[in-house]
C-alpha atoms as a PDB file:
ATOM      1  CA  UNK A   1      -6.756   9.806  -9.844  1.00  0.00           C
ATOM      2  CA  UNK A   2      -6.555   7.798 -13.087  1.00  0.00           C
ATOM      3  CA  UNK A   3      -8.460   5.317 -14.047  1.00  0.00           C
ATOM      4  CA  UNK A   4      -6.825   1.830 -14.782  1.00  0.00           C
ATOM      5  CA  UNK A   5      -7.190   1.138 -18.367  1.00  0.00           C
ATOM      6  CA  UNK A   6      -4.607  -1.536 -18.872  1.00  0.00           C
ATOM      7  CA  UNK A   7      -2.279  -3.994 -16.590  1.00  0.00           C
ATOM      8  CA  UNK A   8       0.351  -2.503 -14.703  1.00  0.00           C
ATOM      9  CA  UNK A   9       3.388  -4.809 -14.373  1.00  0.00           C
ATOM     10  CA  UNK A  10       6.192  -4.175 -11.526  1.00  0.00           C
ATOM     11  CA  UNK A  11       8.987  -6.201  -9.951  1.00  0.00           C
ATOM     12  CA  UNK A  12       9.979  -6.499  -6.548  1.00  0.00           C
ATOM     13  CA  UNK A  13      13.502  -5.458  -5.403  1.00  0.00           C
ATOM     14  CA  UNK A  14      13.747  -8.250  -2.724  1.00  0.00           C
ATOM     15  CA  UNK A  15      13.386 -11.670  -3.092  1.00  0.00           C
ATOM     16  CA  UNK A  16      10.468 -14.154  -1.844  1.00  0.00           C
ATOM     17  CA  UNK A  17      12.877 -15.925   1.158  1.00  0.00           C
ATOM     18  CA  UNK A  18      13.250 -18.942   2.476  1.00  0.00           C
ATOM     19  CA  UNK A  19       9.508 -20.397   2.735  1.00  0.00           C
ATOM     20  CA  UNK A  20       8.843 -20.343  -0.857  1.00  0.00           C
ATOM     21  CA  UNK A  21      11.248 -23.725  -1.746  1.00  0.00           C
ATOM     22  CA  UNK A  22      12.117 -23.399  -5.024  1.00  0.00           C
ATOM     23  CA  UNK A  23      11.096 -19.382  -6.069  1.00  0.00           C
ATOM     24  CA  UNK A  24      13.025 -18.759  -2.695  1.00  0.00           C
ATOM     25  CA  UNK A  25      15.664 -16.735  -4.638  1.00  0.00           C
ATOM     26  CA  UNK A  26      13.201 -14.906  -6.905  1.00  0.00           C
ATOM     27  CA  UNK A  27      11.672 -11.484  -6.733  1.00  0.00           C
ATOM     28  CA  UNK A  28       7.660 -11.279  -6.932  1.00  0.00           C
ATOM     29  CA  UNK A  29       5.968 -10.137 -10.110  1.00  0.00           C
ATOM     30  CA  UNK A  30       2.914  -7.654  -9.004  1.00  0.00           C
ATOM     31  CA  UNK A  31       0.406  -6.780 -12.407  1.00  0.00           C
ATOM     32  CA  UNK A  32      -2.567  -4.503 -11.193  1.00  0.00           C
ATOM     33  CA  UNK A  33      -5.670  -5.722 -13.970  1.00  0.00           C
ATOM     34  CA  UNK A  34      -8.285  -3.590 -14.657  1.00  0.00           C
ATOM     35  CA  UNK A  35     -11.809  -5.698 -14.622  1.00  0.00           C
ATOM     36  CA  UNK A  36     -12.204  -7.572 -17.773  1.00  0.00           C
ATOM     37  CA  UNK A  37     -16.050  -7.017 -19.477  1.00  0.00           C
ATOM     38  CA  UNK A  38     -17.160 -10.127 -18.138  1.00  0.00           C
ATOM     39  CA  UNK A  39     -16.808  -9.464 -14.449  1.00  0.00           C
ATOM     40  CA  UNK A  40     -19.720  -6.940 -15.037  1.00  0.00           C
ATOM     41  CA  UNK A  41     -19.780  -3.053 -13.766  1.00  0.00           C
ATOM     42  CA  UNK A  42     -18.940  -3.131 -10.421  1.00  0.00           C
ATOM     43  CA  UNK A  43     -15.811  -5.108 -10.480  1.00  0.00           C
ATOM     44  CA  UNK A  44     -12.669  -3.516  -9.255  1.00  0.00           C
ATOM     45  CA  UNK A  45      -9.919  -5.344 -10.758  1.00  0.00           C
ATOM     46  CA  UNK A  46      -7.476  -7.724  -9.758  1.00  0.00           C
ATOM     47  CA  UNK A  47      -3.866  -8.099  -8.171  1.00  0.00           C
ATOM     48  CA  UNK A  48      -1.764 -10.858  -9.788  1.00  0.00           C
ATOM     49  CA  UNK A  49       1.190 -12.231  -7.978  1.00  0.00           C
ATOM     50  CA  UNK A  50       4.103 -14.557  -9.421  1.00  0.00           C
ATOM     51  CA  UNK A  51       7.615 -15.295  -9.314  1.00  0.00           C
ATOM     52  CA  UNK A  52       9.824 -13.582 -11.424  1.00  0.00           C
ATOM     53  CA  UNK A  53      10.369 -15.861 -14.746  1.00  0.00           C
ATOM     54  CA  UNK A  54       7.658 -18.558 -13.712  1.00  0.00           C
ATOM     55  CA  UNK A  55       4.427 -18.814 -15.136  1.00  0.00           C
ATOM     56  CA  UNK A  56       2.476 -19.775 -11.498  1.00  0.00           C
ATOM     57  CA  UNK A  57      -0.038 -17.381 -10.835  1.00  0.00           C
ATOM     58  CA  UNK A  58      -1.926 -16.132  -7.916  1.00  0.00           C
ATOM     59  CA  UNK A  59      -4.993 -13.946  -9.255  1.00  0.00           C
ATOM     60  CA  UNK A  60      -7.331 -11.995  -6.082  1.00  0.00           C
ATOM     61  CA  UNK A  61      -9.815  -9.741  -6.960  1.00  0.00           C
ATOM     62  CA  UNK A  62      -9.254  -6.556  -5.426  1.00  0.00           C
ATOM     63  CA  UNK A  63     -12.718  -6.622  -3.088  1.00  0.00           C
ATOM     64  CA  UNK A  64     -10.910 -10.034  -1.862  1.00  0.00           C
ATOM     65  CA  UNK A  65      -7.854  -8.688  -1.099  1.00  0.00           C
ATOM     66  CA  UNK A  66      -9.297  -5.434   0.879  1.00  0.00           C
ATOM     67  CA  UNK A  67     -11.908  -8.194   2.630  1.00  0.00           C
ATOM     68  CA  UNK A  68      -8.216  -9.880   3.849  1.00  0.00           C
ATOM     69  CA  UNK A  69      -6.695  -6.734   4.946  1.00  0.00           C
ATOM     70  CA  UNK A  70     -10.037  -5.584   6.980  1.00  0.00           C
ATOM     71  CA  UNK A  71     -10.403  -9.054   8.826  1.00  0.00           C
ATOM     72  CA  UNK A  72      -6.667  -9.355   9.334  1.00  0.00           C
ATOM     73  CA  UNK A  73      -7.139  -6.158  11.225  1.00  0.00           C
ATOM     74  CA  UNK A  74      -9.435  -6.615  13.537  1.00  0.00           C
ATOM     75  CA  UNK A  75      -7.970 -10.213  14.138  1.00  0.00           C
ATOM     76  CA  UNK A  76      -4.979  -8.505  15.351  1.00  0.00           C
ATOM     77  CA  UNK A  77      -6.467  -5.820  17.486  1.00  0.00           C
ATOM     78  CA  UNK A  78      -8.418  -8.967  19.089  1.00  0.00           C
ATOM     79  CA  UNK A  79      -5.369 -10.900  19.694  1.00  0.00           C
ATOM     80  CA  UNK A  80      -3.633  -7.184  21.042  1.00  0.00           C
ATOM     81  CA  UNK A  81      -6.692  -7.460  23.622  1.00  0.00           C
ATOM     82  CA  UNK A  82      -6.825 -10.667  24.709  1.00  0.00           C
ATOM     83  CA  UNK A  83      -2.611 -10.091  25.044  1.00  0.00           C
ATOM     84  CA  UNK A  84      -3.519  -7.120  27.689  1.00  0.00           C
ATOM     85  CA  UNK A  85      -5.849  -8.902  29.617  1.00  0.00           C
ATOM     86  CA  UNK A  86      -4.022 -11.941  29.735  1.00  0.00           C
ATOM     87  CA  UNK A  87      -0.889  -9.338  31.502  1.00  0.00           C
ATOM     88  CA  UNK A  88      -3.396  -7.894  33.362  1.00  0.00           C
ATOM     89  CA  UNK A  89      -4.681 -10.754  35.339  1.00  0.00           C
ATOM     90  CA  UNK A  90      -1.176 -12.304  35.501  1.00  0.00           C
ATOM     91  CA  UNK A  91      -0.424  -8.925  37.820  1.00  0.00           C
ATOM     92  CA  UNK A  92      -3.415  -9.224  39.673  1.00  0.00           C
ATOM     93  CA  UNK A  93      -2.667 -12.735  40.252  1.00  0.00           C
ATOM     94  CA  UNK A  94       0.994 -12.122  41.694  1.00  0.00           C
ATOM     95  CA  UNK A  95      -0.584  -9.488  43.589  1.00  0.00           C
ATOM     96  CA  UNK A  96      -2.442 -11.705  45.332  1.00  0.00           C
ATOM     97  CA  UNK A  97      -0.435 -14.598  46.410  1.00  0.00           C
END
């Protein structure tokens, strides 16, 4: 794979929706940034988010981001268990009176 060696810029085909007040009705602006120098050697990058023709940004580093992801996971396999078990005792409970 190549290695990121400058910003990659891309724009979403759908826009941001109803939540977003104002940017509502504009697309998202995604730039992948390779780590500057001052991060230090082990830095990964960064993912900037913003609406399309606004100058708000949202920068995550990339360890962030993948930290997110991991923790929403297993969050959601939690909740998926405690869903089952909740279904599960309802049964046993209408099996019993």
């Amino acid at each position: 794979m190549t290695k990121l060696r400058k910003p990659i810029q891309r724009v979403t085909t759908n826009k941001l929706g109803g939540q977003f007040g104002p940017d509502s009705q504009r697309p998202l602006v995604v730039t992948v940034a390779p780590p500057d120098g001052a991060d230090g050697a082990d830095a990964l990058g960064s993912l900037i988010l913003r609406p399309h023709k606004t100058r708000q940004r949202v920068r995550l580093d990339l360890r962030e981001i993948y930290l997110l992801a991991l923790k929403n996971r297993a969050r959601r396999r939690q909740l998926e268990k405690a869903r089952a078990k909740k279904t599960r005792l309802a049964e046993q409970r209408a099996r019993r009176g």
